[in-house]
Protein backbone atom coordinates (compact mmCIF):
# COMPACT_ATOMS: atom_id res chain seq x y z
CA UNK A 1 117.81 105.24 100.43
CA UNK A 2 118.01 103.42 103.79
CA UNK A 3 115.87 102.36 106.59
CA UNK A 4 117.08 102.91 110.16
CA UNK A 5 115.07 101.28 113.02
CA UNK A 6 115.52 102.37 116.67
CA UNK A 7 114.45 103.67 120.14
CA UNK A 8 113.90 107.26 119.98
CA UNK A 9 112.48 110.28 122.63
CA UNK A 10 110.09 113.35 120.93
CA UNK A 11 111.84 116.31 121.31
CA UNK A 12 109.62 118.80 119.92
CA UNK A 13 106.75 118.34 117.21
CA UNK A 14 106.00 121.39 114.70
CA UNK A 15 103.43 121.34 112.26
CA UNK A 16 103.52 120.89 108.21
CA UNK A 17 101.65 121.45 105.52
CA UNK A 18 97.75 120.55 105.58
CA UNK A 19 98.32 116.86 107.54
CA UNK A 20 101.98 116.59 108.23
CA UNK A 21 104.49 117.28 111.48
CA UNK A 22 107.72 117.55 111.39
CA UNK A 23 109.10 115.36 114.34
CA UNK A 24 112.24 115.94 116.16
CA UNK A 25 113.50 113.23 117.66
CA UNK A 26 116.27 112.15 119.77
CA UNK A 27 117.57 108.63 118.97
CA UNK A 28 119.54 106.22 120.59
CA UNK A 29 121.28 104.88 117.13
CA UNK A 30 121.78 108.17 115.47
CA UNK A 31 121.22 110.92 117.66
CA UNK A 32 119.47 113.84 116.65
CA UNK A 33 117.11 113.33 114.37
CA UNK A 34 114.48 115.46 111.89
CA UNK A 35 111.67 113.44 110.29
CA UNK A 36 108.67 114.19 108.53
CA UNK A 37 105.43 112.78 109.55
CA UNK A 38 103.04 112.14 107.06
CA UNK A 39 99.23 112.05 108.35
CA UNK A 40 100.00 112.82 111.82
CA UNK A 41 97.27 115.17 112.38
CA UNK A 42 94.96 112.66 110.38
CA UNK A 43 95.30 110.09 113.15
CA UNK A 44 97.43 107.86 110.40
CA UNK A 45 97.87 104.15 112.11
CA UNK A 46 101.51 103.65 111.93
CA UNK A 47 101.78 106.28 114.17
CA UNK A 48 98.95 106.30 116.05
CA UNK A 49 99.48 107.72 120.05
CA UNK A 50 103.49 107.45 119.71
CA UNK A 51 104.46 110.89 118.96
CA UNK A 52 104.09 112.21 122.79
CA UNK A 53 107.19 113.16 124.19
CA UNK A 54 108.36 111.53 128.27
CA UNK A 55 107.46 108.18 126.39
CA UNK A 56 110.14 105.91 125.25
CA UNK A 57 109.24 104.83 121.07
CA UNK A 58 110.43 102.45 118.40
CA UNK A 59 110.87 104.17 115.20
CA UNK A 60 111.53 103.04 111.61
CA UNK A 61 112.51 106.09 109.42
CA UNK A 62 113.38 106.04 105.97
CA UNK A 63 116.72 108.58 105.17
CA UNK A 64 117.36 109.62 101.35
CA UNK A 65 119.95 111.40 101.98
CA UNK A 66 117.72 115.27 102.72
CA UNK A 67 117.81 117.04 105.99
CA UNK A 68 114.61 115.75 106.65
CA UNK A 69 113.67 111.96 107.17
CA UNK A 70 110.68 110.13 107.01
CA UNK A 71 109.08 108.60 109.84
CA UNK A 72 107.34 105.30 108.62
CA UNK A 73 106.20 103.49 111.54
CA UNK A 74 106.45 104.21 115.29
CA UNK A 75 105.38 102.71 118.74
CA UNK A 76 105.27 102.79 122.10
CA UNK A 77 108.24 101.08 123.89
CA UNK A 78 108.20 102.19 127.30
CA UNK A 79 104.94 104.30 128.78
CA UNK A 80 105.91 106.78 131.42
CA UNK A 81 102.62 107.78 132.77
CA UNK A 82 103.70 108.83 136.33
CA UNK A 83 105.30 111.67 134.69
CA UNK A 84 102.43 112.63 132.91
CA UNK A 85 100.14 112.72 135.83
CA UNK A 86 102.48 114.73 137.79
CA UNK A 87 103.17 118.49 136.97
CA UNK A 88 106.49 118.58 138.45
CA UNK A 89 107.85 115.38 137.24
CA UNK A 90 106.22 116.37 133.65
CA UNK A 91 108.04 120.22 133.78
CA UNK A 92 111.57 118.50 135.06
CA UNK A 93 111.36 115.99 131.95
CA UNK A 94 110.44 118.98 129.62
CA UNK A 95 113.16 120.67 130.49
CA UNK A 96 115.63 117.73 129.88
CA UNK A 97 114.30 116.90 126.52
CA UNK A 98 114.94 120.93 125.99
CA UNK A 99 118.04 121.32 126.46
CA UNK A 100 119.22 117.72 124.52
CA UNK A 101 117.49 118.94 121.50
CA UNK A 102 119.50 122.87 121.69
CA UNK A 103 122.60 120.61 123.16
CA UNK A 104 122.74 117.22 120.65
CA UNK A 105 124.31 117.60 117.27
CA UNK A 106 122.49 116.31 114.45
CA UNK A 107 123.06 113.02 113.38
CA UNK A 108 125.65 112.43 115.76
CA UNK A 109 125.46 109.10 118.41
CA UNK A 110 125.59 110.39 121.69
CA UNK A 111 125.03 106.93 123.61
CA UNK A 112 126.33 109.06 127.29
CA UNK A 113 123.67 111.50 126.51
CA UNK A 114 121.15 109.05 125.58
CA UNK A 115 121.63 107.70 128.67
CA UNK A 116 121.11 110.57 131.06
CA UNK A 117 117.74 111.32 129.07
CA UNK A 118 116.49 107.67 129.98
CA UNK A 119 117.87 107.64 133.46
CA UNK A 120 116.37 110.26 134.30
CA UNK A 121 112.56 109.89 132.84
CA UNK A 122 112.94 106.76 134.64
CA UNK A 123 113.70 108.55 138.03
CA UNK A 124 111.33 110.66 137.44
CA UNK A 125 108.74 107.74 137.04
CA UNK A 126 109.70 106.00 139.94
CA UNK A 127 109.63 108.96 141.83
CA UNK A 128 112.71 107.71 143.18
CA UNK A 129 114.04 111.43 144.03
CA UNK A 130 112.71 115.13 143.77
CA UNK A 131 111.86 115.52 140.10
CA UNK A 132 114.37 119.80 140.46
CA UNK A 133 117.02 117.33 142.43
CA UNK A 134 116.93 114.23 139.42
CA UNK A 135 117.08 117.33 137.01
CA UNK A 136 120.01 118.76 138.41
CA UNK A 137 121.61 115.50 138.64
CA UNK A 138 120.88 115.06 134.74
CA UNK A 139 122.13 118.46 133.47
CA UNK A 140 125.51 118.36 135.09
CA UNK A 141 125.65 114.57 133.91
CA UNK A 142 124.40 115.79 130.40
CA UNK A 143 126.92 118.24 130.13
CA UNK A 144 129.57 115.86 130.98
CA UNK A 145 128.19 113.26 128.22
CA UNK A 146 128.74 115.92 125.27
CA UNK A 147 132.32 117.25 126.20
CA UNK A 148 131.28 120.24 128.39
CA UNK A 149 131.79 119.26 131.75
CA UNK A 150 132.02 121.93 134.65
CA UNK A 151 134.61 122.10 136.73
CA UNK A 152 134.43 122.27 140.01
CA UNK A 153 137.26 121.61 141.88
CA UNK A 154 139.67 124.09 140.27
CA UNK A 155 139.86 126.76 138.55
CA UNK A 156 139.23 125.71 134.46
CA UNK A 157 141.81 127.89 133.04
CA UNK A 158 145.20 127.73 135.21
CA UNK A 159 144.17 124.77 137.33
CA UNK A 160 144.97 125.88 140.83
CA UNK A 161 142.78 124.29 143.57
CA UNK A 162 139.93 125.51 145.34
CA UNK A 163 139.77 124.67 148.48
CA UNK A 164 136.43 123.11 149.98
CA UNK A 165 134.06 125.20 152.10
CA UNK A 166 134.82 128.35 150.05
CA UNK A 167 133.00 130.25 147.75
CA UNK A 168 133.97 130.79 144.20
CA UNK A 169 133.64 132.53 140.54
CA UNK A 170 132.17 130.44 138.08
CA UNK A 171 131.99 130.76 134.29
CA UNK A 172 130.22 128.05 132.93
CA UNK A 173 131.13 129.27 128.78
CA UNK A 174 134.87 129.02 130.27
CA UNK A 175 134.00 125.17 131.48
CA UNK A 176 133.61 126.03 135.17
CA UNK A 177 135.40 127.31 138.40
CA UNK A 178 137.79 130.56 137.51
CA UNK A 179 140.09 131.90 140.07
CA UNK A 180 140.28 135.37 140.10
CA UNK A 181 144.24 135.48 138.99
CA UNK A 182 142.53 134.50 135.22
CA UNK A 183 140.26 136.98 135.89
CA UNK A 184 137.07 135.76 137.59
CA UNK A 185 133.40 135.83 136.69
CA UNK A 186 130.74 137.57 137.35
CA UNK A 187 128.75 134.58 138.85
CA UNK A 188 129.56 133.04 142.65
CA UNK A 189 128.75 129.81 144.02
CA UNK A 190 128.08 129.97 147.57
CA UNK A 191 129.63 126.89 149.63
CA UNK A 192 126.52 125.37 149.83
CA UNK A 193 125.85 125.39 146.28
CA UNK A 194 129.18 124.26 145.29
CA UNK A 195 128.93 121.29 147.81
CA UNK A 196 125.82 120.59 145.92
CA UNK A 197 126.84 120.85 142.70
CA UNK A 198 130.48 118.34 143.29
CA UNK A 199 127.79 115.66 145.01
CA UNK A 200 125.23 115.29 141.92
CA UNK A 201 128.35 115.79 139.17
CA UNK A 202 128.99 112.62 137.83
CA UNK A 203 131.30 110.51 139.34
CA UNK A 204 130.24 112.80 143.14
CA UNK A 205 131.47 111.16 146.34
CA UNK A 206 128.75 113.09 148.71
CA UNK A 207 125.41 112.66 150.42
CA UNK A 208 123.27 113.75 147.24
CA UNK A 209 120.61 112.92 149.18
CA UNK A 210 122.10 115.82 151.86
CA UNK A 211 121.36 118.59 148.83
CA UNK A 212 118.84 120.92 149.77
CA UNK A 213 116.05 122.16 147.51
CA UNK A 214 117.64 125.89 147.31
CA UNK A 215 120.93 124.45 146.84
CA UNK A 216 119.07 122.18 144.04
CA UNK A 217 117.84 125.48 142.58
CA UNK A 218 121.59 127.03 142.39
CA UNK A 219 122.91 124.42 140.97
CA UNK A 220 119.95 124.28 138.06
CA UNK A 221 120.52 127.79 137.40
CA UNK A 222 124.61 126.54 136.89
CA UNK A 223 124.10 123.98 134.62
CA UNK A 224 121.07 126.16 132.63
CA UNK A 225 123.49 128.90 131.62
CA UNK A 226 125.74 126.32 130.79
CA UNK A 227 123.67 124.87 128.10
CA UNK A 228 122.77 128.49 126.55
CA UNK A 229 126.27 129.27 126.94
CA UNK A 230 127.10 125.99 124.52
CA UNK A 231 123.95 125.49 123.11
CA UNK A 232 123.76 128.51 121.85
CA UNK A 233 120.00 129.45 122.88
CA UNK A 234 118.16 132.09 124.93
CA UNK A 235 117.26 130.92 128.62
């Protein structure tokens, strides 16, 4: 048996037996993480309020070596209520937290990923940009953390150039851009969208701040297929 302390994010709670939840969590020591919750629906005091999702917590958890762990004490690290009073900010975060826990391997580190999750729930916060424009910002970023970066410059299977200004295929379960000599896709990203999409990719030289809401929107419906192409779930 061993005892693993760290910062963690709820990714989805489910319920268990009479009293119990089964908690998964997203951790910043050990990634993806299951854990059983014993009393949570009793109000038990070593958990208390910390099992709300947005929120960053401090978790102790107790592995034997099962699928499941045991979550023995948690708390409230970092409280993110300006995304929980607003709906947009609140939907944006939801559907970050989503797609890490279809996206993260289990019990894998994945300190880039980690990283996008808490940048952007503190964005959000802060209100420092539109919570769709943060998201899209996050997704392509999150992609890039776990090895499935798009491509946007060229095309993903030969590598010949796109030029700028011009609209292209795009397959994101082939990793991005395909020219139509490897046989194109059935998806097209409009000039707009693809400006959009190279300014809030990691690493973007543009005006982010330039991207408009409905080119904020293409590029969200880019990097969503994306993760159910990898992922492996149903949009």
């Amino acid at each position: 048996m061993s005892r693993l302390e760290t910062l963690a994010l709820v990714v989805r709670t489910v319920e268990f037996g009479e009293s119990d939840v089964i908690a998964t969590l997203v951790t910043e020591a050990a990634g993806k993480v299951s854990a059983v919750v014993r009393g949570a629906r009793k109000g038990s005091r070593r958990v208390g309020g910390a099992l709300e999702p947005v929120h960053t917590i401090g978790v102790l958890l107790e592995d034997r070596g099962t699928e499941l762990t045991t979550l023995k004490e948690s708390r409230i690290v970092h409280l993110r209520t300006g995304v929980v009073s607003n709906l947009e900010a609140l939907d944006a975060a939801g559907t970050a937290l989503r797609w890490a826990r279809h996206l993260f391997p289990p019990r894998t580190p994945e300190p880039l990923g980690w990283g996008v999750l808490i940048d952007l729930l503190d964005a959000l916060e802060a209100g420092s940009a539109p919570p769709r424009r943060a998201l899209a910002r996050a997704g392509l970023a999150m992609l890039a953390a776990v090895g499935y970066g798009l491509e946007l410059e060229q095309c993903a299977v030969c590598g010949r150039p796109c030029p700028a200004g011009r609209s292209a295929c795009v397959d994101p379960a082939r990793g991005g851009l395909v020219c139509r000599a490897c046989g194109g896709a059935s998806s097209v990203l409009l000039p707009a969208a693809r400006d959009a999409a190279r300014s809030l990719a990691p690493g973007g030289t543009a005006d982010a701040a330039s991207v408009t809401d409905a080119s904020a929107e293409a590029v969200l419906g880019l990097v969503d297929r994306a993760m159910a192409a990898h992922a492996g779930f149903e949009r």
